[in-house]
Protein backbone atom coordinates (compact mmCIF):
# COMPACT_ATOMS: atom_id res chain seq x y z
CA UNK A 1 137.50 -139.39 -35.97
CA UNK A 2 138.86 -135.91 -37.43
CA UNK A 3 138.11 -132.66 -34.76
CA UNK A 4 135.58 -131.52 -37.67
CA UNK A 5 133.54 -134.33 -37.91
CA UNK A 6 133.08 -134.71 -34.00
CA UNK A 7 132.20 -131.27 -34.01
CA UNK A 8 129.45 -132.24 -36.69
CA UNK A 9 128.53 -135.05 -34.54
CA UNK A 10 128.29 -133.36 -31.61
CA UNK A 11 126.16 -130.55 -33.39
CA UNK A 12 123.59 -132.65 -34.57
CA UNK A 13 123.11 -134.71 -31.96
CA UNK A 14 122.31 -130.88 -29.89
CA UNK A 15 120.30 -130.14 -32.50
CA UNK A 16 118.02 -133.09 -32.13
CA UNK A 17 117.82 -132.95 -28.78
CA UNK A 18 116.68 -129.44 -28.41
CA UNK A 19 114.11 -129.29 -31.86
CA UNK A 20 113.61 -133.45 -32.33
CA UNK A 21 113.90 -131.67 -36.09
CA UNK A 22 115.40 -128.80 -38.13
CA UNK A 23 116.13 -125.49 -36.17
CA UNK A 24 114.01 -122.54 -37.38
CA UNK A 25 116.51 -119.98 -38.95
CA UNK A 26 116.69 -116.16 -37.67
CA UNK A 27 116.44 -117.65 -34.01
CA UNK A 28 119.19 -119.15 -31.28
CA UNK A 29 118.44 -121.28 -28.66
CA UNK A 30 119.26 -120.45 -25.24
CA UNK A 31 119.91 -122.30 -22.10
CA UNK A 32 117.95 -120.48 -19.88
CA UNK A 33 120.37 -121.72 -16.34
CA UNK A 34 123.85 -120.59 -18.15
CA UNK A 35 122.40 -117.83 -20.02
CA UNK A 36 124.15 -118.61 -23.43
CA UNK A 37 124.02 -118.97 -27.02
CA UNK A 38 123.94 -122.97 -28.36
CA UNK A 39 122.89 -121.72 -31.61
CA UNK A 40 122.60 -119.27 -33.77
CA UNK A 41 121.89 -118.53 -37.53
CA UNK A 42 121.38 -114.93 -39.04
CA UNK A 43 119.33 -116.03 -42.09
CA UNK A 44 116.09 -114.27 -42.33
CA UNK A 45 112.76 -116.40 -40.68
CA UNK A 46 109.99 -116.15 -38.30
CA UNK A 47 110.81 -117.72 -35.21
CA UNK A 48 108.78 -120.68 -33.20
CA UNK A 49 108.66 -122.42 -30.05
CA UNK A 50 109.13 -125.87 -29.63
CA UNK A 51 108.30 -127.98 -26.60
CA UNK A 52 111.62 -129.16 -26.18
CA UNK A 53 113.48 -125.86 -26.54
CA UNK A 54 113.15 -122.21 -26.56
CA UNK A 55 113.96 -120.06 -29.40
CA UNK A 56 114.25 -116.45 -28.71
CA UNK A 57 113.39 -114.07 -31.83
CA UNK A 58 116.59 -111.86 -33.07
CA UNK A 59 113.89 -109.05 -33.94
CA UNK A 60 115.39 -106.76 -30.51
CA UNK A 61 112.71 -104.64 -31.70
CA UNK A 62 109.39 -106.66 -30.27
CA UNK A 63 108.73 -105.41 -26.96
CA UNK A 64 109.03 -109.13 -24.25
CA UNK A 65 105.30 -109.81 -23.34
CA UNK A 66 104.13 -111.93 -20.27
CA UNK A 67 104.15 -115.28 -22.64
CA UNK A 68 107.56 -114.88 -23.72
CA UNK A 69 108.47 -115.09 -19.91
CA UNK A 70 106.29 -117.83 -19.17
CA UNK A 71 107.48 -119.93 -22.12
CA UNK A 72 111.20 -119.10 -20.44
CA UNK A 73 110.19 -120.39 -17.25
CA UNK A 74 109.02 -123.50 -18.36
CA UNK A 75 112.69 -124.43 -18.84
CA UNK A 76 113.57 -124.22 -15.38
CA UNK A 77 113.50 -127.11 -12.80
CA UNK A 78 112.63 -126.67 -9.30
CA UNK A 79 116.09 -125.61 -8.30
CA UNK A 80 116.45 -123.11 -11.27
CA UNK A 81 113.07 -121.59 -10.44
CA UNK A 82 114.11 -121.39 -7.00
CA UNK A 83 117.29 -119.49 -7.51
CA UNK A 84 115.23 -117.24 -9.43
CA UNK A 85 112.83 -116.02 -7.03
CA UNK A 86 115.95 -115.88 -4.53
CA UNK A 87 117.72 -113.32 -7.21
CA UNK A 88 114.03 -111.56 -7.18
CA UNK A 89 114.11 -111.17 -3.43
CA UNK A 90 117.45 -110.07 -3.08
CA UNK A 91 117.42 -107.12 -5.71
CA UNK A 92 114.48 -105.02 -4.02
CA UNK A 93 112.73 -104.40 -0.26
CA UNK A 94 109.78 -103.60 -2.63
CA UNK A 95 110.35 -107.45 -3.89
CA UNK A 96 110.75 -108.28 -0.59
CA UNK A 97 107.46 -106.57 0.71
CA UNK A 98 105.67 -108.13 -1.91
CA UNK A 99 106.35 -111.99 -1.49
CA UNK A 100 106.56 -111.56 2.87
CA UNK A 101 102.90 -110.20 2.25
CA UNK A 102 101.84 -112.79 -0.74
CA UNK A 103 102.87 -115.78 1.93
CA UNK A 104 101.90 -114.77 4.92
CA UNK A 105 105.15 -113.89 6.54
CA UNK A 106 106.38 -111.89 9.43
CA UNK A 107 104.39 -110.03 11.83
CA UNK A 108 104.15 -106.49 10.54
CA UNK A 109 103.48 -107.18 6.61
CA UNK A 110 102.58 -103.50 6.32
CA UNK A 111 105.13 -101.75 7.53
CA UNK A 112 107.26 -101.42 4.46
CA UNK A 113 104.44 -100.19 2.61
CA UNK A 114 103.12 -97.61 5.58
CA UNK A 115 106.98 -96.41 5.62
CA UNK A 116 107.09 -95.69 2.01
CA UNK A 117 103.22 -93.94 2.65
CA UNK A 118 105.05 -91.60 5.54
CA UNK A 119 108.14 -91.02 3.63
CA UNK A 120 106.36 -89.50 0.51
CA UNK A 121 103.55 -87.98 1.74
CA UNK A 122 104.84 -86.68 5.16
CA UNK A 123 108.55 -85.99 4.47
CA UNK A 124 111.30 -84.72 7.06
CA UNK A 125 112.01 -81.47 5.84
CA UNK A 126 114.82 -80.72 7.92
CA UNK A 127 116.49 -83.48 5.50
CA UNK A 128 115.17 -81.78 2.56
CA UNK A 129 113.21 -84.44 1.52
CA UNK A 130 110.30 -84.17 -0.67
CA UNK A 131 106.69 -84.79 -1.09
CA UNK A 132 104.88 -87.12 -3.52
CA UNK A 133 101.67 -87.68 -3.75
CA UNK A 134 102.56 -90.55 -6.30
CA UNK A 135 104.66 -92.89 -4.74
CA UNK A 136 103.13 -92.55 -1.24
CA UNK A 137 99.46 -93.68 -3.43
CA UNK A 138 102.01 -96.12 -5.56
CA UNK A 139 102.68 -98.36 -2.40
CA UNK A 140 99.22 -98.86 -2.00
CA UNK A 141 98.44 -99.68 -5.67
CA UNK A 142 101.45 -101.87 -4.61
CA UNK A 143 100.17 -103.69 -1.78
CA UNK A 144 96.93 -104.48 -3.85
CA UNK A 145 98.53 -106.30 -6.50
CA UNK A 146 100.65 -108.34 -3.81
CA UNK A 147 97.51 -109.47 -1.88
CA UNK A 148 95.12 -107.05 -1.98
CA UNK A 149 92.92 -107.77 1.45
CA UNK A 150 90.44 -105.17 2.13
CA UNK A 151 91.29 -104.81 5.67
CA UNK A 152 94.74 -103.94 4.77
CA UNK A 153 93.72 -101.46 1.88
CA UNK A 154 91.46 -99.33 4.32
CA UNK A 155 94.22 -99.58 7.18
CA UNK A 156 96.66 -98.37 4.17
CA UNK A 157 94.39 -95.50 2.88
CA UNK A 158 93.78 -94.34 6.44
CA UNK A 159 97.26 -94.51 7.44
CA UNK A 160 97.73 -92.38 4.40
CA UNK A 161 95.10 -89.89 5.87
CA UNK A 162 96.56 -89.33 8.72
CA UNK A 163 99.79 -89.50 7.63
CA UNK A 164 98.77 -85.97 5.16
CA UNK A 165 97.33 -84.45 8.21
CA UNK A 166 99.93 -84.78 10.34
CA UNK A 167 102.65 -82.99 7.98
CA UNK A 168 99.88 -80.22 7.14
CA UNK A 169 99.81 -79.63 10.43
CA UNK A 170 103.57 -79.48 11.35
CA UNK A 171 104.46 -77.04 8.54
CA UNK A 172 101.12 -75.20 7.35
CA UNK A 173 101.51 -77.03 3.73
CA UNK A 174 99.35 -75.61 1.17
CA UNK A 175 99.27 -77.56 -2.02
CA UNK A 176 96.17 -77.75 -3.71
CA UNK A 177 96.89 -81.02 -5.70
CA UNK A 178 97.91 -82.22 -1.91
CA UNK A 179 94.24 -81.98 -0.68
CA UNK A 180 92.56 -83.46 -4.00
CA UNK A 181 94.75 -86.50 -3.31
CA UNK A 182 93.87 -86.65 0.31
CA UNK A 183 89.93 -86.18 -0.81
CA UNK A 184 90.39 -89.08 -2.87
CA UNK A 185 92.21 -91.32 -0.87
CA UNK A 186 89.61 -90.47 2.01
CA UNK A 187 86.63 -91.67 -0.28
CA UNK A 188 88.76 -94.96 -1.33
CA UNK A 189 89.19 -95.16 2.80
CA UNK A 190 85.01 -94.51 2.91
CA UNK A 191 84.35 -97.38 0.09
CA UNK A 192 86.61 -99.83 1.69
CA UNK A 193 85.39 -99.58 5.08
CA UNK A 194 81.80 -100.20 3.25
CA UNK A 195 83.34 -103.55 1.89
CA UNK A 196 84.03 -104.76 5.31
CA UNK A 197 81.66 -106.61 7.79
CA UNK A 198 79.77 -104.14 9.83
CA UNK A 199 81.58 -105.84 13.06
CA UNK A 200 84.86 -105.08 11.39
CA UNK A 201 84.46 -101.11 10.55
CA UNK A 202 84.07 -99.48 13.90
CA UNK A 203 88.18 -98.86 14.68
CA UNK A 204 87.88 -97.94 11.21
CA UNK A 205 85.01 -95.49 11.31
CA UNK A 206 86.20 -93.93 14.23
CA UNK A 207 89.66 -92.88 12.70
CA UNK A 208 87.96 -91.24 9.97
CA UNK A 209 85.98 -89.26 12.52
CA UNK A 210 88.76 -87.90 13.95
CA UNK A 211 90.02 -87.18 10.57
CA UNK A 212 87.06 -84.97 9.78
CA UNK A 213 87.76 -82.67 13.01
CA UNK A 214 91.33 -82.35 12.09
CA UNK A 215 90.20 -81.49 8.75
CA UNK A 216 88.88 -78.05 10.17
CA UNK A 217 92.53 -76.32 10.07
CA UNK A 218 92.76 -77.04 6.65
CA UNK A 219 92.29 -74.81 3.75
CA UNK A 220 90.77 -75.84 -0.31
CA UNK A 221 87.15 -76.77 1.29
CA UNK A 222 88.70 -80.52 2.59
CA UNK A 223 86.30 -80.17 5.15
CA UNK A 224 83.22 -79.80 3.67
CA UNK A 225 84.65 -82.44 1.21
CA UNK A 226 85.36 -85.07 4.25
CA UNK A 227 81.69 -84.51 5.54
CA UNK A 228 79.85 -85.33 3.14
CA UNK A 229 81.65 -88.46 2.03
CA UNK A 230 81.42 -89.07 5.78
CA UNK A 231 77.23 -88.39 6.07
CA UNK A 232 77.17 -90.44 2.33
CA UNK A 233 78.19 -93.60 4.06
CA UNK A 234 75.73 -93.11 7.52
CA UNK A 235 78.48 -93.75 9.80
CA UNK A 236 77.24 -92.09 12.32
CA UNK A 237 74.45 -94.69 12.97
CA UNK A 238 77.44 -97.43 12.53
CA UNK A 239 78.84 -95.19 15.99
CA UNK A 240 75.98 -95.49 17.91
């Protein structure tokens, strides 16, 4: 048998293994564990998936959606899958924070997200770092997609409370887009205490008592703002 001919051979005995037909032109097939090219053809077509193989459109153009992922991942084996999640893990804490809380693990599951709250909304400014309001709200946003618990959303939006009190206090911050953020985050911290079972709110309700007399030495009305979200949600009979 000539070099060409296996080659041929070879070929189509791919080919049928992968489409159990004829390959849909404009499209390659990839093997999804050594990330290369089998195939590839750059006559014009509309690509397709087949069961038994996954043909990724040459149009670099079309934005990947959710289903082109999942039809990738249904290529993988246990191990492949696996080695996957393991890459996932190791390229981010914020990958890491997310599947330790998603499972169950470890005994402080909200530190890394409390951390990130203190970092951006009370900075060290002796090592010029600075404030945002968006990332310290992000790794709450953050926690809710991983698992989302109500007890750990109110003990997040407190812990941001206090967190914005606590630098206002050590360096007289005045930022008015500060205090709408920690008005807002105070009434998310109000409706998520309401979720809870009245046995479970009381630690709860407390902190944001002590939140509305630390509120006094603050400028932008936060005060008046804190009350009335405060008498809104009767927790003063829930004290008694």
């Amino acid at each position: 048998m000539t070099r060409t001919s296996l080659k041929v051979r070879v070929w189509t005995q791919l080919r049928h293994f992968c489409y159990c037909g004829q390959p849909s032109y404009g499209a390659r097939i990839v093997d999804p564990l050594r990330k290369s090219c089998i195939f590839e053809r750059e006559l014009p077509g509309k690509p397709t998936h087949h069961p038994s193989g996954l043909i990724v459109a040459k149009d670099k153009s079309a934005s990947p959606t959710w289903a082109d992922v999942k039809a990738f991942l249904l290529t993988f084996d246990r191990a492949g899958l696996q080695g996957l999640v393991q890459d996932l893990y190791a390229a981010s804490k914020d990958n890491q924070a997310f599947l330790h809380v998603r499972f169950g693990l470890g005994s402080d599951q909200l530190g890394p997200y409390k951390a990130t709250i203190s970092r951006w909304i009370n900075p060290d400014l002796m090592k010029n770092q600075t404030v945002s309001v968006s990332k310290a709200k992000k790794a709450i946003a953050d926690y809710n997609k991983a698992i989302g618990r109500p007890e750990g959303l109110a003990e997040l939006s407190i812990f941001y409370c206090e967190e914005a009190f606590s630098f206002v206090e050590s360096c007289s911050f005045d930022d008015e887009r500060y205090f709408i953020a920690l008005i807002r985050i105070y009434d998310q911290s109000v409706n998520r205490i309401l979720s809870l079972p009245l046995a479970e709110r009381r630690a709860y309700v407390e902190r944001l008592g002590k939140l509305r007399t630390r509120a006094k030495r603050v400028s932008w009305g936060v005060e008046d703002e804190l009350n009335d979200l405060w008498h809104a949600a009767d927790f003063e009979e829930q004290l008694e």
